[in-house]
C-alpha atoms as a PDB file:
ATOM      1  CA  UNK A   1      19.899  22.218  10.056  1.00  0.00           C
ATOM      2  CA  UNK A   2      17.648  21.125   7.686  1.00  0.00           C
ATOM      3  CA  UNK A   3      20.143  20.065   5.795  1.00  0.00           C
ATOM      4  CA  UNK A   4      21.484  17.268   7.995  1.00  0.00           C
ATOM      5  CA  UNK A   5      17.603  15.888   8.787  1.00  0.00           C
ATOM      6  CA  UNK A   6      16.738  17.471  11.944  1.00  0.00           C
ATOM      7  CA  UNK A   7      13.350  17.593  12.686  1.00  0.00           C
ATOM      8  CA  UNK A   8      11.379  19.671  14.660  1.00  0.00           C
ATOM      9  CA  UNK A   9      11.774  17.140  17.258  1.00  0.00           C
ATOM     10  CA  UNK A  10      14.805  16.967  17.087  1.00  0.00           C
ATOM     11  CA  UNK A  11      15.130  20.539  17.543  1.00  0.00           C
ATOM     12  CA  UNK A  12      12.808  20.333  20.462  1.00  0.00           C
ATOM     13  CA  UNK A  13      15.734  17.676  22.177  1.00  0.00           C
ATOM     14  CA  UNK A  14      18.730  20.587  20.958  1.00  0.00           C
ATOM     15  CA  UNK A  15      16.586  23.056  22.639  1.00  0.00           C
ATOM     16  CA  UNK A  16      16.191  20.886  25.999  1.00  0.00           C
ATOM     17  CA  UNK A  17      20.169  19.466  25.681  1.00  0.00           C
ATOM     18  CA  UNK A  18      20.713  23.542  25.636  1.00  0.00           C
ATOM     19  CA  UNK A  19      18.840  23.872  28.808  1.00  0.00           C
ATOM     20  CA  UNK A  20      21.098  20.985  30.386  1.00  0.00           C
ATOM     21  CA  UNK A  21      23.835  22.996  29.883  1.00  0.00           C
ATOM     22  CA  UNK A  22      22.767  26.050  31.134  1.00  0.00           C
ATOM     23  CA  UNK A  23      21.870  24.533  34.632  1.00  0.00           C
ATOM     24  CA  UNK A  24      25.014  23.105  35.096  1.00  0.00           C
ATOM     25  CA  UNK A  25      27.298  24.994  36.853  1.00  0.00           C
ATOM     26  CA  UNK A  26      30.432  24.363  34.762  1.00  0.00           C
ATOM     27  CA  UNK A  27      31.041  24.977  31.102  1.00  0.00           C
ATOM     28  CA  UNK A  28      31.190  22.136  28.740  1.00  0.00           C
ATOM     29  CA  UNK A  29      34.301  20.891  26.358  1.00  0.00           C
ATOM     30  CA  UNK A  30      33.179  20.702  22.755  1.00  0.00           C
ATOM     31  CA  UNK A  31      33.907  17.024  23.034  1.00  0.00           C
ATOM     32  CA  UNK A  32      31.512  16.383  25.775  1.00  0.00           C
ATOM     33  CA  UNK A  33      28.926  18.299  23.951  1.00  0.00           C
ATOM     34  CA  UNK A  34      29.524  16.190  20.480  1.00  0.00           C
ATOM     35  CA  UNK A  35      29.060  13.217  22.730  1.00  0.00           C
ATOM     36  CA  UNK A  36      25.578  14.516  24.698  1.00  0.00           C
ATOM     37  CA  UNK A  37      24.136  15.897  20.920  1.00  0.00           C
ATOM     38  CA  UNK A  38      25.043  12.410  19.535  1.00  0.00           C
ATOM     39  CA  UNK A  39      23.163  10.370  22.114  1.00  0.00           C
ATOM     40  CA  UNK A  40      19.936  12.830  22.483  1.00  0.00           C
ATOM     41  CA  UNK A  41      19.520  12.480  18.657  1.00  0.00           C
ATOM     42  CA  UNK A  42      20.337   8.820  18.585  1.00  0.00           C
ATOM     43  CA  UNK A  43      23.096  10.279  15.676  1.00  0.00           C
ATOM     44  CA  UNK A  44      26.904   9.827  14.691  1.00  0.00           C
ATOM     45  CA  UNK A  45      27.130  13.927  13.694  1.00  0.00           C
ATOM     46  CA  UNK A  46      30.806  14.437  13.040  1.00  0.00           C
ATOM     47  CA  UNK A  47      32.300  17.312  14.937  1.00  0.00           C
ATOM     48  CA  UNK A  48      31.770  19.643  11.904  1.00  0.00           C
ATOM     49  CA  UNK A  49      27.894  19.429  12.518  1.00  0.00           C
ATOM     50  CA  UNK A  50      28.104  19.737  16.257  1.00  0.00           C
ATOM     51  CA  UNK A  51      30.522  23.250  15.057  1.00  0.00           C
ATOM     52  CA  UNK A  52      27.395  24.310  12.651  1.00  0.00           C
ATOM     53  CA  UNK A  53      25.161  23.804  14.710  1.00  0.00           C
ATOM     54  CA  UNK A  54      26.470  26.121  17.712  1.00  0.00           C
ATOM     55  CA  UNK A  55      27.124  28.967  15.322  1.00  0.00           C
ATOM     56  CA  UNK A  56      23.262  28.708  13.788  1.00  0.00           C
ATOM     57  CA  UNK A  57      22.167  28.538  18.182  1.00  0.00           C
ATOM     58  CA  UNK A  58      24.692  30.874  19.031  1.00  0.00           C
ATOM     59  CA  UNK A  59      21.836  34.316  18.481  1.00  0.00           C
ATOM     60  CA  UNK A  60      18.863  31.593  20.004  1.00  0.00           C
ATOM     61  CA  UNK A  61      20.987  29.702  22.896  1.00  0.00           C
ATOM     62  CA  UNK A  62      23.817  32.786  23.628  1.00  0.00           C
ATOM     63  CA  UNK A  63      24.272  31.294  27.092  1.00  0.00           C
ATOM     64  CA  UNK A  64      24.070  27.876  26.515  1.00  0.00           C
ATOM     65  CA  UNK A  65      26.829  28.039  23.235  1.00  0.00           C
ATOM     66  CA  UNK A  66      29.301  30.561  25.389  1.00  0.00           C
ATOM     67  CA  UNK A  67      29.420  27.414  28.055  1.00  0.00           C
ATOM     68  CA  UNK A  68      31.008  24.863  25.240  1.00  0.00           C
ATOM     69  CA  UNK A  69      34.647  25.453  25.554  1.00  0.00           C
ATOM     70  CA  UNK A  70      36.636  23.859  22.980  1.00  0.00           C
END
């Protein structure tokens, strides 16, 4: 994640936006997850990020990633 200038943060909001979406009670579309990452970064990440960043969470956040749905 280095790569696209995420600081540690930022990585500190990823980690909380995970938490978000493990209290809710329904899973999340991709979409809707683009759109939340986007505004707790303050960013424009294209949906390719958003992708690379749920595979490098997916071992971290398990629960959190299996509730974005495409």
């Amino acid at each position: 994640m280095l790569y696209y200038g995420i600081s540690a943060k930022d990585s500190e909001k990823i980690d909380r936006l995970f938490l978000d979406i493990v209290e809710q009670k329904n899973a999340v579309s991709f979409s809707d997850f683009n759109q939340m990452l986007n505004k707790k970064l303050n960013t424009d990440f294209a949906p390719q990020v958003a992708r690379q960043l749920l595979e490098a969470y997916k071992t971290y956040q398990p629960l959190a990633v299996s509730k974005v749905k495409e």
